[in-house]
C-alpha atoms as a PDB file:
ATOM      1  CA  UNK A   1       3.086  -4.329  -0.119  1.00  0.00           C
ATOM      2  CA  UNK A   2       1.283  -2.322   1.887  1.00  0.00           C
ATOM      3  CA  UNK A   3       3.684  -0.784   4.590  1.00  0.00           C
ATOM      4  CA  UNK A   4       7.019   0.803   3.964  1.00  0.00           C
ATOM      5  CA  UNK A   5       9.154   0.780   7.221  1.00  0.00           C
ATOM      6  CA  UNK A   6      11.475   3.579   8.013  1.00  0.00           C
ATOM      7  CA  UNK A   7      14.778   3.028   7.779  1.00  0.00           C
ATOM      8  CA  UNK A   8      15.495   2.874  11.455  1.00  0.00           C
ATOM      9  CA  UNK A   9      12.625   0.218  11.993  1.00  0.00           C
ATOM     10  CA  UNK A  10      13.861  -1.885   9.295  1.00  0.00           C
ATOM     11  CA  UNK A  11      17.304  -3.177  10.336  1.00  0.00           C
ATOM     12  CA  UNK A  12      15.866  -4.060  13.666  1.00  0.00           C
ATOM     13  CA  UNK A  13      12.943  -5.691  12.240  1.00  0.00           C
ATOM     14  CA  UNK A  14      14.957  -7.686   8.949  1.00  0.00           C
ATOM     15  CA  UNK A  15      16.940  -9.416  12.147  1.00  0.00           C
ATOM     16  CA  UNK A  16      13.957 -11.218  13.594  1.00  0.00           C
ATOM     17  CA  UNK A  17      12.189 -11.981  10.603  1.00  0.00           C
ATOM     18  CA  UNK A  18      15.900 -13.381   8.808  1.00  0.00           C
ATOM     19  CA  UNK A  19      15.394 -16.734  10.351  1.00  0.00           C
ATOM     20  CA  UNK A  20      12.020 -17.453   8.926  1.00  0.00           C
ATOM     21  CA  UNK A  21      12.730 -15.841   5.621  1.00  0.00           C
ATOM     22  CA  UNK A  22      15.943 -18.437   5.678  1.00  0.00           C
ATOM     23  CA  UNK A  23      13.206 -21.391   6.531  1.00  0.00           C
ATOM     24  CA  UNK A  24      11.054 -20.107   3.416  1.00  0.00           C
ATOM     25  CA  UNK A  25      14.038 -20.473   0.691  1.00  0.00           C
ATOM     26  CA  UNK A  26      15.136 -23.828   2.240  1.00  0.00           C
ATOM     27  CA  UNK A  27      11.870 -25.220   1.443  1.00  0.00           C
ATOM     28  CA  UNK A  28      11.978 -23.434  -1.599  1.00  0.00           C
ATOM     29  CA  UNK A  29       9.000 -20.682  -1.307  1.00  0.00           C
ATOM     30  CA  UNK A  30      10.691 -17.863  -3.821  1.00  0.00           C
ATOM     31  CA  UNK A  31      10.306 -14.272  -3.070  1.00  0.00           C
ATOM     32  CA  UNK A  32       8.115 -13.744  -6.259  1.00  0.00           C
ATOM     33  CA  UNK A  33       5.880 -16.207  -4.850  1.00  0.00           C
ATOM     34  CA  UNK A  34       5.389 -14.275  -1.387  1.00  0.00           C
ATOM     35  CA  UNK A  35       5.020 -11.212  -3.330  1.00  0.00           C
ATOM     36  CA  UNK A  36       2.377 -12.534  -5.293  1.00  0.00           C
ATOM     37  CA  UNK A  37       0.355 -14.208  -2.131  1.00  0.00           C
ATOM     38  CA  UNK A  38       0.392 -11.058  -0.133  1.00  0.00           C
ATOM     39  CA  UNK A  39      -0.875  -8.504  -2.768  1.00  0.00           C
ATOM     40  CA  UNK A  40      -3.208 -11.028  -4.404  1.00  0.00           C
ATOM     41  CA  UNK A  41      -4.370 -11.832  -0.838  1.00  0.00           C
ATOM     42  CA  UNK A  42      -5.109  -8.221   0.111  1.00  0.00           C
ATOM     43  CA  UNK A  43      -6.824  -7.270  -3.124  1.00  0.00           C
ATOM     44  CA  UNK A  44      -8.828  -9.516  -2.647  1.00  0.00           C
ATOM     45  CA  UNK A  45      -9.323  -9.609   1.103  1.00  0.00           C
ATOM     46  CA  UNK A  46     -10.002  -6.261   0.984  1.00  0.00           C
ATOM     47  CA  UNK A  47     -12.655  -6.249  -1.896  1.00  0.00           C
ATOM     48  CA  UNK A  48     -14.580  -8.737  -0.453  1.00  0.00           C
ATOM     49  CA  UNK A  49     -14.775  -7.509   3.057  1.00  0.00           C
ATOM     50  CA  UNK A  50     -14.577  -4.003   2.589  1.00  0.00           C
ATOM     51  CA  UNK A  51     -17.318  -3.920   0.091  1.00  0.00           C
ATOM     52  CA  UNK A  52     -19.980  -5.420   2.222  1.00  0.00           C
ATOM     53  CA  UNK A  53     -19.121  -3.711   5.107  1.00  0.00           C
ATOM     54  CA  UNK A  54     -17.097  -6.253   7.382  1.00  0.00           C
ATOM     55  CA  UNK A  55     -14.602  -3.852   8.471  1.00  0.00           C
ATOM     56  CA  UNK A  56     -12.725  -5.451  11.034  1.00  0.00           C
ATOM     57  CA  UNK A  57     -12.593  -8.289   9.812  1.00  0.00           C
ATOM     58  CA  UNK A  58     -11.214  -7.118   6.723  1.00  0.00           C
ATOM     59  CA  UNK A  59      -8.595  -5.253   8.264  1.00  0.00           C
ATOM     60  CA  UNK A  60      -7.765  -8.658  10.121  1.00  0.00           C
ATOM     61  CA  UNK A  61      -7.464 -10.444   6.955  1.00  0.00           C
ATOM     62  CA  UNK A  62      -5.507  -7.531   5.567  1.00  0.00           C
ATOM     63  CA  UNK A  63      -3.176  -7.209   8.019  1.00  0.00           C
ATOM     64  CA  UNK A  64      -2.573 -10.947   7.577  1.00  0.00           C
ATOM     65  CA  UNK A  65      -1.190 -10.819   4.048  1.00  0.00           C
ATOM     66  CA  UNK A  66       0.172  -7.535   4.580  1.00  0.00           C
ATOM     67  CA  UNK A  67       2.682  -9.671   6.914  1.00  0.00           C
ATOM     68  CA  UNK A  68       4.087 -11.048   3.525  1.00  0.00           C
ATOM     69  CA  UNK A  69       5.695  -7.817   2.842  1.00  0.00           C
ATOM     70  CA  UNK A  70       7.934  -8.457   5.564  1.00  0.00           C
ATOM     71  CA  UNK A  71       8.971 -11.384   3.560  1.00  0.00           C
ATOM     72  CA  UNK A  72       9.506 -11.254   0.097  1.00  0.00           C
ATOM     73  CA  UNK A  73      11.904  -8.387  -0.219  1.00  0.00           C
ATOM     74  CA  UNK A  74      14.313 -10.180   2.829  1.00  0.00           C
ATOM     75  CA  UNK A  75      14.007 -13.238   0.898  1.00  0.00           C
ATOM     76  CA  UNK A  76      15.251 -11.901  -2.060  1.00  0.00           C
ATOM     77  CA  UNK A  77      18.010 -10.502  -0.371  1.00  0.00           C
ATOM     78  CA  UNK A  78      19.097 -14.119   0.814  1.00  0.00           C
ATOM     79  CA  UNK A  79      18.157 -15.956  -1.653  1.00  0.00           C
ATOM     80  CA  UNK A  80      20.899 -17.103  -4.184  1.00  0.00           C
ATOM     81  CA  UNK A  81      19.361 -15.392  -7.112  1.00  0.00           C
ATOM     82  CA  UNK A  82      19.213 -12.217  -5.083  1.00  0.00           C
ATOM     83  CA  UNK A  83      16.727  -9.694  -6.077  1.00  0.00           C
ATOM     84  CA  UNK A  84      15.697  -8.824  -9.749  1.00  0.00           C
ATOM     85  CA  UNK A  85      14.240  -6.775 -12.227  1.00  0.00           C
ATOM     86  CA  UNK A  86      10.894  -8.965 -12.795  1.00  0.00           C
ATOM     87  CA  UNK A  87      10.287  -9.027  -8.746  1.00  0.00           C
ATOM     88  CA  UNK A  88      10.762  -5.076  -8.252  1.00  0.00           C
ATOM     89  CA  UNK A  89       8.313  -5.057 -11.115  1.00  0.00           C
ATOM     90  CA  UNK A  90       5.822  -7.306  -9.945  1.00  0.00           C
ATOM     91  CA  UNK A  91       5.889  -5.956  -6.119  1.00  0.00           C
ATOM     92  CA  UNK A  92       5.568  -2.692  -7.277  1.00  0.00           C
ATOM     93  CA  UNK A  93       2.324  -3.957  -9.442  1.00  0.00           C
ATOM     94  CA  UNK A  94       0.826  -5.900  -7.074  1.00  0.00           C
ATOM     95  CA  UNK A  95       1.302  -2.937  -4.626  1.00  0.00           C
ATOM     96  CA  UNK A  96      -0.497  -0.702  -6.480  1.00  0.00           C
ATOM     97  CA  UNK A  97      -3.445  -3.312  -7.408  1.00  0.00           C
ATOM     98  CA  UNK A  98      -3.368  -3.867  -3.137  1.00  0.00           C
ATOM     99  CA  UNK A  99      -3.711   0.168  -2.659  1.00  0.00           C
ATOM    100  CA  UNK A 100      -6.837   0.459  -5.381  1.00  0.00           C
ATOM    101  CA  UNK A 101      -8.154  -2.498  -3.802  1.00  0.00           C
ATOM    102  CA  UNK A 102      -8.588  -1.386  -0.395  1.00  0.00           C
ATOM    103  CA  UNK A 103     -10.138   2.098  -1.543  1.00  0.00           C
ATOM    104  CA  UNK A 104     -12.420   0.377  -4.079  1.00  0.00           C
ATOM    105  CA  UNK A 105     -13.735  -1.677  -1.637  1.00  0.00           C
ATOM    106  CA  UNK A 106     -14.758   0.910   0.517  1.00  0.00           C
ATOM    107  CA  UNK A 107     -15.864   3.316  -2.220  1.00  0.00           C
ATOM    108  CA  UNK A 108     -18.021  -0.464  -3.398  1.00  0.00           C
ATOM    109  CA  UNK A 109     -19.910   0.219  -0.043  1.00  0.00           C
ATOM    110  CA  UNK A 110     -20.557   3.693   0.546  1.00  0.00           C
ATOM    111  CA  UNK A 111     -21.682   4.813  -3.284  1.00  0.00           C
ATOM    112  CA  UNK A 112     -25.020   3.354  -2.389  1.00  0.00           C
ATOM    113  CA  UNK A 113     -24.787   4.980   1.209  1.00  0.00           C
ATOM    114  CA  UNK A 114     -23.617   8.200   1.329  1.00  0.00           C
ATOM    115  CA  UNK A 115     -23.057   8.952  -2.496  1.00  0.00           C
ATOM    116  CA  UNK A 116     -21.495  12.091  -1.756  1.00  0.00           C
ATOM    117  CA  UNK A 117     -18.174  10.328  -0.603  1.00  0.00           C
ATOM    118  CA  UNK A 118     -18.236   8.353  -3.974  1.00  0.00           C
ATOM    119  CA  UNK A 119     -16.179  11.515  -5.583  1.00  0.00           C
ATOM    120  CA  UNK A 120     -13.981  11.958  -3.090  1.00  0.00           C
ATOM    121  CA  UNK A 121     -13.481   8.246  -2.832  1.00  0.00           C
ATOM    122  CA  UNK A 122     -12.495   8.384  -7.016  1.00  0.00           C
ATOM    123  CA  UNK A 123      -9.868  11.380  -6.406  1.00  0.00           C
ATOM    124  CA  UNK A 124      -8.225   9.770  -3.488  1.00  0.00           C
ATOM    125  CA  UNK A 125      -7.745   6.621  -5.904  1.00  0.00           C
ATOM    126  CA  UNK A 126      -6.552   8.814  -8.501  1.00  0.00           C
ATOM    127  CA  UNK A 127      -4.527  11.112  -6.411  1.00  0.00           C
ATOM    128  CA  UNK A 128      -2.503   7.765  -4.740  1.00  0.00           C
ATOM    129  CA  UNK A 129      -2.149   6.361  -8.072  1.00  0.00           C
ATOM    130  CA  UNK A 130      -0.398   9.540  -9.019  1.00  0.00           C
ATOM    131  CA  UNK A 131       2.017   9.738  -6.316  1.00  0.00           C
ATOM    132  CA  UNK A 132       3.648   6.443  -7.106  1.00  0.00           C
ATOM    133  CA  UNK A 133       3.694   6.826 -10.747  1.00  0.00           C
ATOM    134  CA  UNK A 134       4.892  10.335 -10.460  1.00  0.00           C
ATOM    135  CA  UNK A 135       7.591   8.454  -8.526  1.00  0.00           C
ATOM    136  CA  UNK A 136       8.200   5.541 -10.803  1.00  0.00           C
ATOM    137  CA  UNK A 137       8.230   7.650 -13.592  1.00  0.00           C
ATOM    138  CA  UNK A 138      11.176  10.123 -11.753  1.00  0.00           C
ATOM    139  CA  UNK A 139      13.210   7.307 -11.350  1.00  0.00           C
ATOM    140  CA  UNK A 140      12.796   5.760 -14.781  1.00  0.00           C
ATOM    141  CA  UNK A 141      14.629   9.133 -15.608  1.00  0.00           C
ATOM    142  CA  UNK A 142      17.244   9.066 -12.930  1.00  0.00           C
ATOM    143  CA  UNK A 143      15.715  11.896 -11.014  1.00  0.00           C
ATOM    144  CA  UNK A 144      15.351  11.013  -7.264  1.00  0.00           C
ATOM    145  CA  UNK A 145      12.058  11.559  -6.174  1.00  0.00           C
ATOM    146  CA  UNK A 146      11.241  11.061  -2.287  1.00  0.00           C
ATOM    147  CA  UNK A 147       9.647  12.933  -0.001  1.00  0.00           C
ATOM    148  CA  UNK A 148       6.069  14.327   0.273  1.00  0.00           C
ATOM    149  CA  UNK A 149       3.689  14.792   3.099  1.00  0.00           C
ATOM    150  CA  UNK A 150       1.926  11.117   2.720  1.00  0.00           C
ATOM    151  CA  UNK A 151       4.067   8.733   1.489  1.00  0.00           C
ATOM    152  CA  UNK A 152       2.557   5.274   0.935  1.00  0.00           C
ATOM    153  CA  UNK A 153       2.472   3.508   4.284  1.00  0.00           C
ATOM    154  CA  UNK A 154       0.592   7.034   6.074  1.00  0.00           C
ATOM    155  CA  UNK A 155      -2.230   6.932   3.177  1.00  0.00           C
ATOM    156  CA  UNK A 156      -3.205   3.447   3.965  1.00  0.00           C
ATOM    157  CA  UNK A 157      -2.587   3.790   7.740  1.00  0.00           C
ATOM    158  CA  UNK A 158      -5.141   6.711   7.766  1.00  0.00           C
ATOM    159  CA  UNK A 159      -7.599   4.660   5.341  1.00  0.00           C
ATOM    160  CA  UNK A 160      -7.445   1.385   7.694  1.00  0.00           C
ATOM    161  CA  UNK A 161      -7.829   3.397  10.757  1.00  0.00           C
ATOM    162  CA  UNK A 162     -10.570   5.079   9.360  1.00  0.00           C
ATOM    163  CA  UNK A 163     -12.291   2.062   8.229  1.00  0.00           C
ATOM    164  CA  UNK A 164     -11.421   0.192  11.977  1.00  0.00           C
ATOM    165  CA  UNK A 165     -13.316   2.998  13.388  1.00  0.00           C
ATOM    166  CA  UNK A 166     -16.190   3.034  11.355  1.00  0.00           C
ATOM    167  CA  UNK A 167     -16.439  -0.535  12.086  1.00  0.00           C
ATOM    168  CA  UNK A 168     -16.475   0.316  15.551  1.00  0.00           C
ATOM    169  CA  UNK A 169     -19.524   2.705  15.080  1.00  0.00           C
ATOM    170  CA  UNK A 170     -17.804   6.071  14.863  1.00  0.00           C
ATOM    171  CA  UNK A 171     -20.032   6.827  11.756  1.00  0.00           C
ATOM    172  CA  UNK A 172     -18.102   9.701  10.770  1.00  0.00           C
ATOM    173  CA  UNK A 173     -14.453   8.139  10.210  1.00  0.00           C
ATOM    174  CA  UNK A 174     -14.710   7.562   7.273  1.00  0.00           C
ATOM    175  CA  UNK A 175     -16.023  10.749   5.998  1.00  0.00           C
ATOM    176  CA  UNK A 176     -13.118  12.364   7.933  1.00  0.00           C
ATOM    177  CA  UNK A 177     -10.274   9.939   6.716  1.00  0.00           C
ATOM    178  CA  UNK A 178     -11.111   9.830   2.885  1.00  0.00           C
ATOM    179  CA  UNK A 179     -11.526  13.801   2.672  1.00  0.00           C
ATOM    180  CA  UNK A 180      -8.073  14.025   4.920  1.00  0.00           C
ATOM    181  CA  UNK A 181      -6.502  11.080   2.517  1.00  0.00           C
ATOM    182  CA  UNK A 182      -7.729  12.859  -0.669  1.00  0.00           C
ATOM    183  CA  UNK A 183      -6.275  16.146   0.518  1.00  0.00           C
ATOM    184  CA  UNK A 184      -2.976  14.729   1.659  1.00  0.00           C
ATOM    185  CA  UNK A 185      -2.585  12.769  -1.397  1.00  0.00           C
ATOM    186  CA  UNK A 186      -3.403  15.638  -3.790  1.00  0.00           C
ATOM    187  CA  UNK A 187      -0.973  17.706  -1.835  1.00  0.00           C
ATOM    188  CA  UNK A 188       1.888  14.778  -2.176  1.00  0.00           C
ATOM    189  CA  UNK A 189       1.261  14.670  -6.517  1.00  0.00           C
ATOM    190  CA  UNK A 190       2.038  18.494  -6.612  1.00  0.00           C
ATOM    191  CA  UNK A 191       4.798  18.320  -3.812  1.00  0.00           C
ATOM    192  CA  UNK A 192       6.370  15.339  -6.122  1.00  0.00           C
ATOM    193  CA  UNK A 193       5.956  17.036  -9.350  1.00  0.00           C
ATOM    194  CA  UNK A 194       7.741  20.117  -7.984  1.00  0.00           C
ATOM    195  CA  UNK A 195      10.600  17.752  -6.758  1.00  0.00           C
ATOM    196  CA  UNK A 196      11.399  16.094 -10.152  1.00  0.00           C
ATOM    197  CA  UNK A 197      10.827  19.545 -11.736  1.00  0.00           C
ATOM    198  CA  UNK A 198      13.628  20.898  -9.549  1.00  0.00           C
ATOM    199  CA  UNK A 199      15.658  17.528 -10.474  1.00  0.00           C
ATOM    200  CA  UNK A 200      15.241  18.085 -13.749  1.00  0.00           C
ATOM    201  CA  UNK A 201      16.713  21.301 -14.236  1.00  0.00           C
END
Protein backbone atom coordinates (compact mmCIF):
# COMPACT_ATOMS: atom_id res chain seq x y z
CA UNK A 1 0.00 0.00 0.00
CA UNK A 2 1.73 2.66 1.11
CA UNK A 3 5.54 1.71 1.24
CA UNK A 4 7.50 0.04 -1.47
CA UNK A 5 10.68 -1.66 0.01
CA UNK A 6 13.86 -1.78 -1.91
CA UNK A 7 14.86 -4.74 -3.15
CA UNK A 8 17.62 -5.38 -0.70
CA UNK A 9 15.18 -4.73 2.34
CA UNK A 10 12.67 -7.00 1.01
CA UNK A 11 14.18 -10.51 1.04
CA UNK A 12 15.32 -9.90 4.54
CA UNK A 13 12.10 -8.59 5.61
CA UNK A 14 9.60 -11.41 3.47
CA UNK A 15 11.68 -14.03 5.91
CA UNK A 16 10.31 -12.76 9.19
CA UNK A 17 7.03 -11.84 8.17
CA UNK A 18 6.65 -15.64 6.08
CA UNK A 19 5.56 -17.28 9.24
CA UNK A 20 2.67 -15.05 10.01
CA UNK A 21 1.64 -14.64 6.43
CA UNK A 22 1.62 -18.77 6.55
CA UNK A 23 -0.71 -18.41 9.92
CA UNK A 24 -3.07 -15.93 7.86
CA UNK A 25 -3.82 -18.53 4.83
CA UNK A 26 -4.20 -21.44 7.33
CA UNK A 27 -7.00 -19.71 8.87
CA UNK A 28 -8.02 -18.71 5.64
CA UNK A 29 -7.56 -14.67 5.59
CA UNK A 30 -6.92 -14.30 1.52
CA UNK A 31 -4.51 -11.80 0.27
CA UNK A 32 -7.38 -9.76 -1.42
CA UNK A 33 -8.82 -9.48 1.88
CA UNK A 34 -5.55 -7.90 3.55
CA UNK A 35 -5.29 -5.75 0.62
CA UNK A 36 -8.58 -4.47 1.01
CA UNK A 37 -8.27 -3.88 5.07
CA UNK A 38 -5.07 -1.97 4.79
CA UNK A 39 -5.98 0.58 2.01
CA UNK A 40 -9.59 0.88 3.17
CA UNK A 41 -8.12 1.32 6.68
CA UNK A 42 -5.73 4.11 5.71
CA UNK A 43 -8.17 6.04 3.55
CA UNK A 44 -10.03 6.26 5.96
CA UNK A 45 -7.72 6.61 8.95
CA UNK A 46 -6.19 9.19 7.32
CA UNK A 47 -9.34 11.29 6.32
CA UNK A 48 -10.64 11.30 9.53
CA UNK A 49 -7.61 12.22 11.49
CA UNK A 50 -5.83 14.20 9.16
CA UNK A 51 -8.72 16.41 8.44
CA UNK A 52 -9.30 17.61 11.92
CA UNK A 53 -5.96 17.98 12.72
CA UNK A 54 -4.95 14.84 14.92
CA UNK A 55 -1.71 14.33 13.36
CA UNK A 56 -0.03 11.88 15.31
CA UNK A 57 -2.44 10.04 15.92
CA UNK A 58 -3.28 9.65 12.46
CA UNK A 59 0.02 8.72 11.47
CA UNK A 60 -0.29 5.99 14.33
CA UNK A 61 -3.35 4.65 12.88
CA UNK A 62 -1.76 4.87 9.46
CA UNK A 63 1.14 3.23 10.10
CA UNK A 64 -1.03 0.47 11.57
CA UNK A 65 -2.77 -0.56 8.35
CA UNK A 66 0.09 0.37 6.38
CA UNK A 67 1.59 -2.91 8.19
CA UNK A 68 -0.91 -4.88 5.90
CA UNK A 69 1.20 -4.18 2.97
CA UNK A 70 3.70 -6.34 4.36
CA UNK A 71 1.10 -8.95 4.07
CA UNK A 72 -0.96 -9.31 1.26
CA UNK A 73 1.53 -9.46 -1.54
CA UNK A 74 3.67 -12.45 0.65
CA UNK A 75 0.46 -14.08 1.04
CA UNK A 76 -0.25 -14.26 -2.35
CA UNK A 77 2.94 -15.59 -3.04
CA UNK A 78 2.16 -18.65 -0.66
CA UNK A 79 -1.01 -19.04 -1.06
CA UNK A 80 -2.18 -21.92 -3.41
CA UNK A 81 -3.89 -19.67 -5.83
CA UNK A 82 -0.75 -17.61 -6.03
CA UNK A 83 -1.09 -14.10 -7.09
CA UNK A 84 -3.57 -12.77 -9.81
CA UNK A 85 -4.75 -10.37 -12.12
CA UNK A 86 -7.89 -9.06 -9.94
CA UNK A 87 -5.41 -8.61 -6.71
CA UNK A 88 -2.59 -6.57 -8.71
CA UNK A 89 -5.64 -4.63 -9.77
CA UNK A 90 -7.24 -4.02 -6.66
CA UNK A 91 -3.80 -3.24 -4.64
CA UNK A 92 -2.87 -0.99 -7.13
CA UNK A 93 -6.53 0.79 -6.66
CA UNK A 94 -6.69 0.80 -3.25
CA UNK A 95 -3.09 2.24 -3.29
CA UNK A 96 -3.89 5.03 -5.11
CA UNK A 97 -7.33 5.76 -3.13
CA UNK A 98 -4.69 5.38 0.25
CA UNK A 99 -2.19 8.12 -1.47
CA UNK A 100 -5.29 10.76 -2.30
CA UNK A 101 -6.49 10.00 1.01
CA UNK A 102 -3.71 11.04 3.06
CA UNK A 103 -3.19 14.39 0.97
CA UNK A 104 -6.93 15.14 1.02
CA UNK A 105 -7.02 14.93 4.47
CA UNK A 106 -4.51 17.33 5.05
CA UNK A 107 -5.51 19.67 2.21
CA UNK A 108 -9.45 19.06 4.31
CA UNK A 109 -7.59 20.99 7.17
CA UNK A 110 -5.48 23.62 5.97
CA UNK A 111 -7.97 25.18 3.04
CA UNK A 112 -9.68 26.94 5.88
CA UNK A 113 -6.17 27.76 7.51
CA UNK A 114 -3.72 28.80 5.35
CA UNK A 115 -5.67 28.80 1.93
CA UNK A 116 -2.66 29.49 0.10
CA UNK A 117 -1.40 25.78 0.52
CA UNK A 118 -4.88 24.61 -0.83
CA UNK A 119 -3.25 24.91 -4.58
CA UNK A 120 -0.30 23.45 -3.93
CA UNK A 121 -2.03 20.79 -1.92
CA UNK A 122 -4.39 20.07 -5.45
CA UNK A 123 -1.08 19.83 -7.74
CA UNK A 124 0.73 17.55 -5.42
CA UNK A 125 -2.52 15.24 -5.66
CA UNK A 126 -2.51 15.62 -9.24
CA UNK A 127 1.14 15.43 -9.82
CA UNK A 128 1.27 11.79 -7.63
CA UNK A 129 -1.66 10.64 -9.43
CA UNK A 130 0.29 11.19 -12.58
CA UNK A 131 3.34 9.41 -11.74
CA UNK A 132 1.63 6.10 -11.19
CA UNK A 133 -0.63 6.29 -14.07
CA UNK A 134 2.12 7.48 -16.27
CA UNK A 135 3.57 4.20 -14.97
CA UNK A 136 0.61 1.93 -15.28
CA UNK A 137 -0.09 3.19 -18.48
CA UNK A 138 3.91 2.37 -19.72
CA UNK A 139 3.48 -0.96 -18.74
CA UNK A 140 0.05 -1.59 -20.21
CA UNK A 141 2.23 -0.98 -23.42
CA UNK A 142 5.20 -3.08 -22.53
CA UNK A 143 7.46 -0.14 -22.04
CA UNK A 144 9.37 -0.37 -18.68
CA UNK A 145 8.96 2.57 -16.81
CA UNK A 146 10.98 2.93 -13.38
CA UNK A 147 12.91 5.35 -12.07
CA UNK A 148 12.31 9.03 -11.14
CA UNK A 149 13.45 11.21 -8.35
CA UNK A 150 10.30 10.36 -5.88
CA UNK A 151 9.04 7.21 -6.37
CA UNK A 152 6.00 6.29 -4.25
CA UNK A 153 7.25 5.29 -0.82
CA UNK A 154 9.66 8.94 -0.66
CA UNK A 155 6.36 11.10 -1.53
CA UNK A 156 4.46 9.75 1.35
CA UNK A 157 7.53 9.48 3.65
CA UNK A 158 8.08 13.29 3.14
CA UNK A 159 4.14 13.97 3.52
CA UNK A 160 3.95 11.86 6.95
CA UNK A 161 7.04 13.40 8.24
CA UNK A 162 5.82 16.60 7.45
CA UNK A 163 2.55 16.11 8.99
CA UNK A 164 4.44 14.30 12.37
CA UNK A 165 6.17 17.52 12.66
CA UNK A 166 3.51 19.81 12.36
CA UNK A 167 1.85 17.83 14.94
CA UNK A 168 4.71 18.39 17.01
CA UNK A 169 4.40 22.26 16.64
CA UNK A 170 6.94 22.95 13.93
CA UNK A 171 4.25 25.17 12.19
CA UNK A 172 6.08 25.39 9.09
CA UNK A 173 6.43 21.54 8.02
CA UNK A 174 3.97 21.38 6.31
CA UNK A 175 4.33 24.36 4.19
CA UNK A 176 7.89 23.06 3.50
CA UNK A 177 6.93 19.32 2.75
CA UNK A 178 3.86 19.90 0.38
CA UNK A 179 5.81 22.65 -1.77
CA UNK A 180 9.02 20.06 -1.70
CA UNK A 181 6.38 17.01 -2.49
CA UNK A 182 4.66 19.06 -5.27
CA UNK A 183 8.01 19.92 -6.81
CA UNK A 184 9.46 16.44 -6.58
CA UNK A 185 6.41 14.93 -7.90
CA UNK A 186 6.04 17.32 -10.86
CA UNK A 187 9.66 16.66 -11.58
CA UNK A 188 9.02 12.61 -11.42
CA UNK A 189 5.70 13.02 -14.26
CA UNK A 190 8.17 14.74 -16.74
CA UNK A 191 11.22 12.46 -15.76
CA UNK A 192 8.63 9.39 -16.47
CA UNK A 193 7.20 10.74 -19.57
CA UNK A 194 10.70 11.21 -21.00
CA UNK A 195 11.46 7.51 -20.01
CA UNK A 196 8.54 5.85 -21.91
CA UNK A 197 9.17 8.40 -24.70
CA UNK A 198 12.70 7.02 -25.02
CA UNK A 199 11.04 3.35 -24.70
CA UNK A 200 8.92 4.01 -27.21
CA UNK A 201 11.09 4.80 -29.93
Amino acid sequence: MVFMLQSSFRDPVVRIIQPFAKFLIKIGVSANWISAIGGIGTSIGALYFFSRGQFIFGITVVSIFVLFDLFDGTVARLSKKGESKWGALLDSTLDRVSDAAILLGGLLYFSSREKELTKIFVIAIVASFLVSYIKAKAESLQITCEGGIAERAERTILILTAYGLYGLGVNDAVSVGIYALAIISVITVFQRLWIVYQGSK
